[in-house]
N, C-alpha and C. Protein backbone atom coordinates (compact mmCIF):
# COMPACT_ATOMS: atom_id res chain seq x y z
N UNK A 1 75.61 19.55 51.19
CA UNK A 1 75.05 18.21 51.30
C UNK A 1 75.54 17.35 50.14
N UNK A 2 75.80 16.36 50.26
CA UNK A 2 76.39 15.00 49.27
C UNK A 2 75.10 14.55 49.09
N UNK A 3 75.24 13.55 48.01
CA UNK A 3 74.25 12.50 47.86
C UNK A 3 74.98 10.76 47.60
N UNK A 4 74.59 9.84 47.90
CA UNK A 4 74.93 8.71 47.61
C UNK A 4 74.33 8.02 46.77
N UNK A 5 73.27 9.33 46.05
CA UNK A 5 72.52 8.15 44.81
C UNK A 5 73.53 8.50 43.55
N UNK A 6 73.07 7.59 42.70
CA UNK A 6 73.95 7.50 41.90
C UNK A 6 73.26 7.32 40.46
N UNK A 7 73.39 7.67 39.31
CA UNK A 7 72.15 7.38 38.03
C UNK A 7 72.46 6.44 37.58
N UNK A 8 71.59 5.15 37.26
CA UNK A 8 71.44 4.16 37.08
C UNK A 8 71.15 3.98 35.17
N UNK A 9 72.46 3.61 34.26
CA UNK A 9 72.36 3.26 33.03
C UNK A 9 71.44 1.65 32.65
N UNK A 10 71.32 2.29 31.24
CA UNK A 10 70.30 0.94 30.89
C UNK A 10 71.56 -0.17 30.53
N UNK A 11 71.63 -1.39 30.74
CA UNK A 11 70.12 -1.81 30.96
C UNK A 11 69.38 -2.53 32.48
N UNK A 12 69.70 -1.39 33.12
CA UNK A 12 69.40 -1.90 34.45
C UNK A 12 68.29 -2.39 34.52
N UNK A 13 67.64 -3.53 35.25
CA UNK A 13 66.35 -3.94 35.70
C UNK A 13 65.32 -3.19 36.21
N UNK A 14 66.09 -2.25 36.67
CA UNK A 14 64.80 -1.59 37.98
C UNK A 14 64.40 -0.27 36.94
N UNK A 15 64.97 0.20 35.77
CA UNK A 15 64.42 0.64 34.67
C UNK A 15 63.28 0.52 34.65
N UNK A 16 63.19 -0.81 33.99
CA UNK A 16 62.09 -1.70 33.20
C UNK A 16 60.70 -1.64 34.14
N UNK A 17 60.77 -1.35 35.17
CA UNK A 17 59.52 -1.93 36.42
C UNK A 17 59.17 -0.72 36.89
N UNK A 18 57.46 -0.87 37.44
CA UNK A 18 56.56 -0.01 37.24
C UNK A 18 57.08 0.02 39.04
N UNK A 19 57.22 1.72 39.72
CA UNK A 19 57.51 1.99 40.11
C UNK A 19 56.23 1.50 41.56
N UNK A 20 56.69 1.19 42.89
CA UNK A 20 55.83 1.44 43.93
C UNK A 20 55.52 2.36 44.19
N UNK A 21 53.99 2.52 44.42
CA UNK A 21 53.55 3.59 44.92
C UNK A 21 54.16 3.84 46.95
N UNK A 22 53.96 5.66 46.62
CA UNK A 22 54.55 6.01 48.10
C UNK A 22 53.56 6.08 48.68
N UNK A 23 53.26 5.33 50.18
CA UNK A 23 52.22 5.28 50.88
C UNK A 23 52.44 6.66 51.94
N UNK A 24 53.03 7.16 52.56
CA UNK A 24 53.24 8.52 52.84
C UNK A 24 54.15 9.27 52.65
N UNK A 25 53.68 10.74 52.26
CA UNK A 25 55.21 11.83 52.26
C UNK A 25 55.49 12.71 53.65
N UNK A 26 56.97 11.67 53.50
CA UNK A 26 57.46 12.04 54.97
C UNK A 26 58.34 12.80 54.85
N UNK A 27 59.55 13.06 55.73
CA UNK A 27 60.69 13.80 55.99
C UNK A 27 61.87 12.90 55.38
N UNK A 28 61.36 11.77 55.06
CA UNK A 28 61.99 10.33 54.36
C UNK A 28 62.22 10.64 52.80
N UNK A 29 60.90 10.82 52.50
CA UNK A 29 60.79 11.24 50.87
C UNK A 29 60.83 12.28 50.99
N UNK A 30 60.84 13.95 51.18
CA UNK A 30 61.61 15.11 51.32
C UNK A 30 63.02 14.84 51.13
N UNK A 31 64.09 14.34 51.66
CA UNK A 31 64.95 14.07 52.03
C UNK A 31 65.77 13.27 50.86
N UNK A 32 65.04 12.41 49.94
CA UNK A 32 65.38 11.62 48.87
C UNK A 32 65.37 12.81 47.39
N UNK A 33 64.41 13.67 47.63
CA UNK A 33 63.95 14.62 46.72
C UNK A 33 65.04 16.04 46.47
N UNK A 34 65.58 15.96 48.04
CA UNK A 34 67.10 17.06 48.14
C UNK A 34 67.80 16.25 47.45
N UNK A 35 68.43 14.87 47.64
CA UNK A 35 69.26 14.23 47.22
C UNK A 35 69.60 14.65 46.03
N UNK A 36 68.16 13.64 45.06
CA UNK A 36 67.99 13.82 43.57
C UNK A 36 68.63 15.02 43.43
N UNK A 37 67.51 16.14 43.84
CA UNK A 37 67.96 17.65 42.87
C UNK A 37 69.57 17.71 42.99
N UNK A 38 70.26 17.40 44.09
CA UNK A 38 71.52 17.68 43.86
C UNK A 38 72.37 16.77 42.92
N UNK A 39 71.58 15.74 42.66
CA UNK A 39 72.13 15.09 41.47
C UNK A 39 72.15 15.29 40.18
N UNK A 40 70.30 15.73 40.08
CA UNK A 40 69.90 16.33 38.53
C UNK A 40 71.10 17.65 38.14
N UNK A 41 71.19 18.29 39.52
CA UNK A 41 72.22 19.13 39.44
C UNK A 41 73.39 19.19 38.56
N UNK A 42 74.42 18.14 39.45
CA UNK A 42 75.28 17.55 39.16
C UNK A 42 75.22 17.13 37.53
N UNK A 43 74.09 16.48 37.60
CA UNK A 43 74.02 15.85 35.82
C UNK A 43 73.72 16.95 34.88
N UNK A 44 73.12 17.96 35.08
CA UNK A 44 72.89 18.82 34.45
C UNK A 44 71.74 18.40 33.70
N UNK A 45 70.53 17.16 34.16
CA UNK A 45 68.99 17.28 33.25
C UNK A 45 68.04 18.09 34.32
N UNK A 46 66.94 18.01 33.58
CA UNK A 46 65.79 18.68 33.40
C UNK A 46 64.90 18.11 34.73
N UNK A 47 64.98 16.25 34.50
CA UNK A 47 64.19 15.50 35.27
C UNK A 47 65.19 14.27 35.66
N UNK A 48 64.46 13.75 36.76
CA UNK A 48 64.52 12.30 37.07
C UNK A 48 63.98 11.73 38.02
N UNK A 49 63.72 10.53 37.75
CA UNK A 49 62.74 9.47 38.46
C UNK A 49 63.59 8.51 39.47
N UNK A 50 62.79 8.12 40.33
CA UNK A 50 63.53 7.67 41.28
C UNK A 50 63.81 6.19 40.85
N UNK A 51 63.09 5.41 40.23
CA UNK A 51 64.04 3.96 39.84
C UNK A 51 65.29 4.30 38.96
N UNK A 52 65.53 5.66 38.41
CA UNK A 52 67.03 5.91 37.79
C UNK A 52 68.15 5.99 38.85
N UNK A 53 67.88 5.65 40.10
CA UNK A 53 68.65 6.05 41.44
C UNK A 53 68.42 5.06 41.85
N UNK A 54 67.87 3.97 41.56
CA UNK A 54 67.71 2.87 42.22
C UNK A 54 66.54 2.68 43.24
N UNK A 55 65.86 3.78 43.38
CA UNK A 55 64.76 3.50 44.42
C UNK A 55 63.54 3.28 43.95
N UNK A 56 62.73 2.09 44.24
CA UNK A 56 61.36 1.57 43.60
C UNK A 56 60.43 2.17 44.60
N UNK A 57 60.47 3.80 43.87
CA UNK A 57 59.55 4.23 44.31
C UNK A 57 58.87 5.22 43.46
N UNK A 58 57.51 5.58 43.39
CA UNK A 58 56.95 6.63 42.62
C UNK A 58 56.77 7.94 42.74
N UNK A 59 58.50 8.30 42.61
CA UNK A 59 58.81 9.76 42.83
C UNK A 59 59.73 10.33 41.52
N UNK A 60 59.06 11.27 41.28
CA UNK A 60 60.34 11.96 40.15
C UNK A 60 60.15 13.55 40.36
N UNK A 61 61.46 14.06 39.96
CA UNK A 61 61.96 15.76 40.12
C UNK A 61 61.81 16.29 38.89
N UNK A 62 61.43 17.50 38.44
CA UNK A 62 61.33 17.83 37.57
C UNK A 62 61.82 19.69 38.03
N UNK A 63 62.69 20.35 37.21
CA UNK A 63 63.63 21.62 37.34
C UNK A 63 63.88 21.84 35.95
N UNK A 64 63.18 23.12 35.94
CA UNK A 64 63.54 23.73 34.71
C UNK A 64 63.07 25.01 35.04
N UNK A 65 63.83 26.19 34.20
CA UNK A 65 63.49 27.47 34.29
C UNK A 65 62.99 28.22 35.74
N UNK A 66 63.61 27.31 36.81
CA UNK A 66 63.64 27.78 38.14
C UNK A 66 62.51 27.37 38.84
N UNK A 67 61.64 26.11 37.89
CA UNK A 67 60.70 25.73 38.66
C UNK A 67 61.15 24.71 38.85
N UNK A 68 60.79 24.01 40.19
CA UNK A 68 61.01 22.68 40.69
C UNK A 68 59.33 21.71 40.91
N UNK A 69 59.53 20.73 40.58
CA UNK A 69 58.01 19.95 40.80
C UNK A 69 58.67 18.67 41.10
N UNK A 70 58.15 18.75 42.48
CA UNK A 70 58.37 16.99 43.15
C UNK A 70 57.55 16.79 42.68
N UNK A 71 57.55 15.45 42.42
CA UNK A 71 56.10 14.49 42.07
C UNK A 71 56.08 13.22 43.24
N UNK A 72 55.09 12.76 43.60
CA UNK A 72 54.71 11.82 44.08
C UNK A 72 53.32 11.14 44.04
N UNK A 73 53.52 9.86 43.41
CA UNK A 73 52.47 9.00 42.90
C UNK A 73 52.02 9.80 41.54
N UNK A 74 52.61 10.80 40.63
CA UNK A 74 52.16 11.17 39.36
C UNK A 74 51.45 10.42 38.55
N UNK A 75 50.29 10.69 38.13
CA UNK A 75 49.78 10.37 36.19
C UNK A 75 49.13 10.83 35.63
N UNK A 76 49.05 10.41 34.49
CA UNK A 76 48.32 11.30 33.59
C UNK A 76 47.21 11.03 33.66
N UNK A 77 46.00 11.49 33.78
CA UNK A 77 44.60 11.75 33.87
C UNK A 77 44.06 11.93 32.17
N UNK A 78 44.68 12.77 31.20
CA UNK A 78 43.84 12.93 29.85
C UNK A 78 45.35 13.19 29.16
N UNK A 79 45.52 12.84 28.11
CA UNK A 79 46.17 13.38 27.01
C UNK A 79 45.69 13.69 25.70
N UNK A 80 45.84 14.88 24.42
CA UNK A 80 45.80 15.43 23.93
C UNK A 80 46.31 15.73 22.64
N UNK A 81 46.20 15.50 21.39
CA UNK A 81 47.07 15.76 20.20
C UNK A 81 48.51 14.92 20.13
N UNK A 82 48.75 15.63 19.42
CA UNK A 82 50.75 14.24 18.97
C UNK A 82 51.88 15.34 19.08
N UNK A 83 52.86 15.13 19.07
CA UNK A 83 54.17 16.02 19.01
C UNK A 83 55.22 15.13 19.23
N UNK A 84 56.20 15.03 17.81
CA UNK A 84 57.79 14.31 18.09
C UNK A 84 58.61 15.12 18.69
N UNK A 85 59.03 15.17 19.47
CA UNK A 85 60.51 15.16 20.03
C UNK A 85 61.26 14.63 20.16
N UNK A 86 62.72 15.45 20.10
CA UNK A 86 63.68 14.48 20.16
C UNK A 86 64.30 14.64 21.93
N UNK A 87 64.87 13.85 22.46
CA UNK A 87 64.60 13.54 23.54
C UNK A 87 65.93 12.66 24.15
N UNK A 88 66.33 13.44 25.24
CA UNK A 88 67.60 12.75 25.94
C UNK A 88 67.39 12.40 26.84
N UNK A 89 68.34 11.34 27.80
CA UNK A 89 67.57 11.02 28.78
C UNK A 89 69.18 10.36 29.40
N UNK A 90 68.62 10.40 30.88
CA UNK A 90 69.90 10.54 31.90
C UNK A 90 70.45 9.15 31.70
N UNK A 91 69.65 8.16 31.54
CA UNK A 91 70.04 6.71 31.45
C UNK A 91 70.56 6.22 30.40
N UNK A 92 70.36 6.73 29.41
CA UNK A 92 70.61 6.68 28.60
C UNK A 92 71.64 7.21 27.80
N UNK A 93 73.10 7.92 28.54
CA UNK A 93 74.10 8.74 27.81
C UNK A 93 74.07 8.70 26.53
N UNK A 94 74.16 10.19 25.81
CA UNK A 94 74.83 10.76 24.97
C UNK A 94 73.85 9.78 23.81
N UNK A 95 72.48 9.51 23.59
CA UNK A 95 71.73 9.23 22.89
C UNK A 95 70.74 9.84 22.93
N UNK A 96 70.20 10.66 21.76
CA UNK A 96 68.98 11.57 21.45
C UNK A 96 67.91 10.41 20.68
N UNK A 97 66.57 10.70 20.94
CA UNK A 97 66.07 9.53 19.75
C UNK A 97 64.78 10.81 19.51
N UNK A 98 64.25 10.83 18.88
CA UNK A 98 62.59 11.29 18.13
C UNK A 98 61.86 10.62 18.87
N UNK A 99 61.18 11.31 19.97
CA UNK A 99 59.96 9.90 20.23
C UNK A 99 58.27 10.53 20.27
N UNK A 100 57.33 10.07 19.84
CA UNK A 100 56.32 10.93 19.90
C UNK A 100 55.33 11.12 21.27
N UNK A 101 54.91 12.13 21.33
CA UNK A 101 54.45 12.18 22.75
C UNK A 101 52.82 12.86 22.41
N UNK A 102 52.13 12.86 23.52
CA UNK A 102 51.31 13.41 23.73
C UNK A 102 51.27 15.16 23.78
N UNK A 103 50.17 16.00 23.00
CA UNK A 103 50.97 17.48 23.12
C UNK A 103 50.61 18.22 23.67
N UNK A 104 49.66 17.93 24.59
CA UNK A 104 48.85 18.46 25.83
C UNK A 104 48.72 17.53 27.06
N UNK A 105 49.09 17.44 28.41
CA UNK A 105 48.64 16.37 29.31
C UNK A 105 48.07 17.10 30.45
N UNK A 106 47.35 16.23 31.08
CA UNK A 106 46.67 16.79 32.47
C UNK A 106 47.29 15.41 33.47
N UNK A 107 47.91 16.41 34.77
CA UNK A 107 49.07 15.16 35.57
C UNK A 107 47.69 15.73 36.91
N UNK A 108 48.19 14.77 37.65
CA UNK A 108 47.93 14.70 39.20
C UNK A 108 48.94 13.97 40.06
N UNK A 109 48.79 14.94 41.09
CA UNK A 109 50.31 14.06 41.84
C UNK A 109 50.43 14.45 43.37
N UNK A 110 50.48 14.28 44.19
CA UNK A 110 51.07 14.75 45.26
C UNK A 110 52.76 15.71 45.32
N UNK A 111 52.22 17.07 46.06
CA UNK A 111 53.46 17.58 46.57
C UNK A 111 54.78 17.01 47.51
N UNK A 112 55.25 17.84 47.70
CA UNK A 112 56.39 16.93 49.02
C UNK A 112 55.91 17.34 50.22
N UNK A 113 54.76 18.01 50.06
CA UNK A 113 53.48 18.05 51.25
C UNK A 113 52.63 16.92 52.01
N UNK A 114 52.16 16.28 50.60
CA UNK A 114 51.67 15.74 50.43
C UNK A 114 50.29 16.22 50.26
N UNK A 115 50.29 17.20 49.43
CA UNK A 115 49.03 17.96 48.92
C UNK A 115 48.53 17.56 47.53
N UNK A 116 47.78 17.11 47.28
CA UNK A 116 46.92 17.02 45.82
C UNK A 116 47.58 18.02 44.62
N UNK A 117 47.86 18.08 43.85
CA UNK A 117 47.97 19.13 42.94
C UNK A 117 47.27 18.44 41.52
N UNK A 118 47.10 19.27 40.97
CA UNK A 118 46.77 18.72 38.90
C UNK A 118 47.01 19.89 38.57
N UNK A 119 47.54 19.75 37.37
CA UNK A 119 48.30 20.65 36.20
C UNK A 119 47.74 20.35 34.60
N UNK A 120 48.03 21.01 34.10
CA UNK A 120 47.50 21.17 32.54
C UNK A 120 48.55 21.37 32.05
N UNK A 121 49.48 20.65 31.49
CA UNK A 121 50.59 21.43 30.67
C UNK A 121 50.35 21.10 29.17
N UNK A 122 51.75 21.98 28.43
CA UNK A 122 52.08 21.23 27.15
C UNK A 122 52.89 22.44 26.95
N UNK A 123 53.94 22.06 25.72
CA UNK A 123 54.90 22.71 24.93
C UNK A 123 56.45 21.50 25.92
N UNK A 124 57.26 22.12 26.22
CA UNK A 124 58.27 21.13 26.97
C UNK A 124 58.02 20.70 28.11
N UNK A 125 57.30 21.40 29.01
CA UNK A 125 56.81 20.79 30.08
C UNK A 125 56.10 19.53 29.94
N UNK A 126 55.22 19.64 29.36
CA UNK A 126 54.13 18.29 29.32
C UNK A 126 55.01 17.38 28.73
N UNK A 127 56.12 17.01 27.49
CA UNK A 127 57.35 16.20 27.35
C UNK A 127 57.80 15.73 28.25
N UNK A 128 58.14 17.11 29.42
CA UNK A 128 59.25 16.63 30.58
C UNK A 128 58.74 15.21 31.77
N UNK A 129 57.28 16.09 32.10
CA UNK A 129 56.74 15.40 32.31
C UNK A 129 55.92 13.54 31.96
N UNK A 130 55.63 13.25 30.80
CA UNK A 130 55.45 12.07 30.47
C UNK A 130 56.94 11.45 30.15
N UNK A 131 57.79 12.30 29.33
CA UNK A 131 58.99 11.54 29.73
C UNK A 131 59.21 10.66 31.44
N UNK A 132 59.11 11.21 32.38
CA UNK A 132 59.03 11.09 33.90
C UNK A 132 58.49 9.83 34.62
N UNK A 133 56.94 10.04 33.98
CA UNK A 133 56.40 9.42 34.67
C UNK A 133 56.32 8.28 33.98
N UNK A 134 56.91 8.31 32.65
CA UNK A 134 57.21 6.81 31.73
C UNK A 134 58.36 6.60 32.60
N UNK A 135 59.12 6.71 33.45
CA UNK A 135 60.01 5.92 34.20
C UNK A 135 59.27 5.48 34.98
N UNK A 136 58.85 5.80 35.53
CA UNK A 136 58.37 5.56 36.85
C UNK A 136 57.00 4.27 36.73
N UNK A 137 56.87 4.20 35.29
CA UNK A 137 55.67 3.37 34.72
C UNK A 137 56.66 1.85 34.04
N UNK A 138 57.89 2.22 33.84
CA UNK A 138 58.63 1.30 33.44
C UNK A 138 58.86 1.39 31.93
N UNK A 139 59.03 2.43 31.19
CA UNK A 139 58.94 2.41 30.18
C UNK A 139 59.81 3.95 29.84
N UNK A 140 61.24 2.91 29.07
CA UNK A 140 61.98 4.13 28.49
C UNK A 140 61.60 4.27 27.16
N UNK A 141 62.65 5.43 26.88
CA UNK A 141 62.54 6.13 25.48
C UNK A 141 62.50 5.54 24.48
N UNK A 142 63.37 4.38 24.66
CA UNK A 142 63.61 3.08 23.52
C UNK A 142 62.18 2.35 23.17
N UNK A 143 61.39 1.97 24.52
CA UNK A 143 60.48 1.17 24.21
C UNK A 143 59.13 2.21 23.60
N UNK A 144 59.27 3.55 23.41
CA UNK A 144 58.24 4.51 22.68
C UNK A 144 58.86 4.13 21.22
N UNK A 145 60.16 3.53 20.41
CA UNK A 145 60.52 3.83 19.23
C UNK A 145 60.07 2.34 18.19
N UNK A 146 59.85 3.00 17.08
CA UNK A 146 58.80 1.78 15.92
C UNK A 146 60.20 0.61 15.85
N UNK A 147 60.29 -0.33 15.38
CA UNK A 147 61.04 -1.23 15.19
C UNK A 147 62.43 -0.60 14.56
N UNK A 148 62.08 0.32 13.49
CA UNK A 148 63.46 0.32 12.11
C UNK A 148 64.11 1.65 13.02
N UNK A 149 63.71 2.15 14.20
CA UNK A 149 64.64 2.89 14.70
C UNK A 149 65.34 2.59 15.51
N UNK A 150 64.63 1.69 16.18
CA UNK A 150 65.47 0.72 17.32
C UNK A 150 66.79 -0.03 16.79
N UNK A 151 66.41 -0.42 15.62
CA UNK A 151 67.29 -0.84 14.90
C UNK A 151 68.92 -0.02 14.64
N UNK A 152 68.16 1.25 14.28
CA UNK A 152 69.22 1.45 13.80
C UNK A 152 69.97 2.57 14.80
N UNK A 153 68.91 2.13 16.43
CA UNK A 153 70.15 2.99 17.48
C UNK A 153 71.13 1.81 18.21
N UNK A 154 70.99 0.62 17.59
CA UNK A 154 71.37 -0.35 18.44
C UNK A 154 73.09 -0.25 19.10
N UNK A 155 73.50 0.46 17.61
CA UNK A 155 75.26 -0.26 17.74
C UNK A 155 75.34 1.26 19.46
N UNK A 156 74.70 2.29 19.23
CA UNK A 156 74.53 3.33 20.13
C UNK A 156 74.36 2.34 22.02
N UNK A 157 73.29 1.53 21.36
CA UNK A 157 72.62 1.17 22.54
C UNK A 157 73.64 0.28 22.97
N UNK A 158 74.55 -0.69 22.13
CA UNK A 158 75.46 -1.91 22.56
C UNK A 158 76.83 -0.95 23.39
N UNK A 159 76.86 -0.21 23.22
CA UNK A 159 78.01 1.07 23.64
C UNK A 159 77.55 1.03 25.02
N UNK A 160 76.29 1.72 25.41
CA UNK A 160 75.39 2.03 26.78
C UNK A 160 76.11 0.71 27.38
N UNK A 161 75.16 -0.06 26.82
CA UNK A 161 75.03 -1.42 27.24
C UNK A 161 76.56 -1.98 27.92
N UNK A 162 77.66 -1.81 27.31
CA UNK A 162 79.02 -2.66 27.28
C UNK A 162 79.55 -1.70 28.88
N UNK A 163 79.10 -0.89 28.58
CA UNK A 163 79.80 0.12 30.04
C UNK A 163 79.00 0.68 30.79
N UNK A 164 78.00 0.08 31.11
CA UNK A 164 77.24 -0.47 32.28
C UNK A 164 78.08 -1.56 33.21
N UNK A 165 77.55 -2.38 32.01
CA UNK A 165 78.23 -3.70 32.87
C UNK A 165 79.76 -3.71 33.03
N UNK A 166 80.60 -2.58 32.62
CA UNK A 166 81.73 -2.46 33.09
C UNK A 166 82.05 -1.77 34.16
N UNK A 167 80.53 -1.21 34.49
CA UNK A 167 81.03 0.13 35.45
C UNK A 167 80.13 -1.18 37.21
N UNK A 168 79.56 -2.12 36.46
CA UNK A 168 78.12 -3.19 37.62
C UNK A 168 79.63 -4.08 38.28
N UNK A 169 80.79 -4.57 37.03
CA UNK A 169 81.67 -5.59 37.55
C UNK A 169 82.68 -4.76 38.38
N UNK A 170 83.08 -3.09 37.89
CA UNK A 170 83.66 -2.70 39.05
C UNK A 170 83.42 -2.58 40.17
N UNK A 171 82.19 -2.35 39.96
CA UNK A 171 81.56 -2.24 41.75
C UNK A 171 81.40 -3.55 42.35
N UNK A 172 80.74 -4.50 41.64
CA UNK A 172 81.43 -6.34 42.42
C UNK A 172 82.60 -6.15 42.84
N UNK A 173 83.81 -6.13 42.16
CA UNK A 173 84.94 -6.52 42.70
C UNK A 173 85.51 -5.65 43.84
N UNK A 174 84.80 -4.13 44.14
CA UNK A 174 84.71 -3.10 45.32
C UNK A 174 84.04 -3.76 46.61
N UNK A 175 82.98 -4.24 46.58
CA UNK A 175 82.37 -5.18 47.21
C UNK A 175 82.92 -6.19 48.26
């Protein structure tokens, strides 16, 4: 199976925006969820959210250590203690930042059932997770960091930034 999604660098718009909720899980969203994994695949992360693919919707994949967790409509219900990590992220190429997270979370979410689930995590999971569903909430890694770090990932971020929009004008002129 191919996929036609494609991962979406910052500073895309549909980043920034709090994801629609999915009003049912169909054979539609199943189907978007094969895609992804064969992409996360391909990319070789952990997770990803579906506005990184372009779809404004409130779905993200999460694969690690042979577990897979669709999410649909995910959030966090309680969080717990502090923990920095440092933290990569698909949109973001080849930039690590420190960001602090919550060090225990309790999620709820729908399966690709569309079954209820809640979880208790923490250690990398619970990371993987709020990393996630901060996409899907509109909020990257950058916007978790204090001012003087932002600062000083910028010339990093103007890099992202310059070949995006080199990779947005090739595809215009494909068009």
């Amino acid at each position: 199976m191919e996929t036609k999604l494609k991962i979406l660098t910052w500073p895309n718009q549909i980043l920034c925006k709090k994801c629609n909720k999915v009003k049912s899980v169909d054979d539609k969203i199943r189907k978007i969820f094969n895609e992804m994994r064969l992409l996360l695949i391909e990319a070789k992360g952990v997770g990803l959210a579906a506005n990184q693919v372009g779809l404004d919707l409130s779905l993200a994949l999460i694969e690690i250590e042979d577990k897979i967790f669709k999410l649909v409509n995910p959030c966090i219900t309680k969080r717990e203690g502090k923990v920095k990590f440092l933290e990569g992220c698909l949109s973001f190429p080849e930039l690590e930042v420190e960001v602090e997270r919550a060090k225990k979370v309790w999620v709820s979410y729908l399966n690709e059932h569309g079954e209820p689930i809640d979880l208790e995590l923490d250690g990398i999971l619970s990371i993987i997770f709020q990393h996630e569903i901060d996409h899907l909430n509109g909020i990257l890694i950058t916007s978790r960091l204090p001012f003087l770090k932002k600062l000083k990932i910028a010339p990093k971020l103007n890099v992202i930034k310059k070949k995006t929009k080199n990779e947005l004008s090739k595809q215009a002129k494909k068009s």
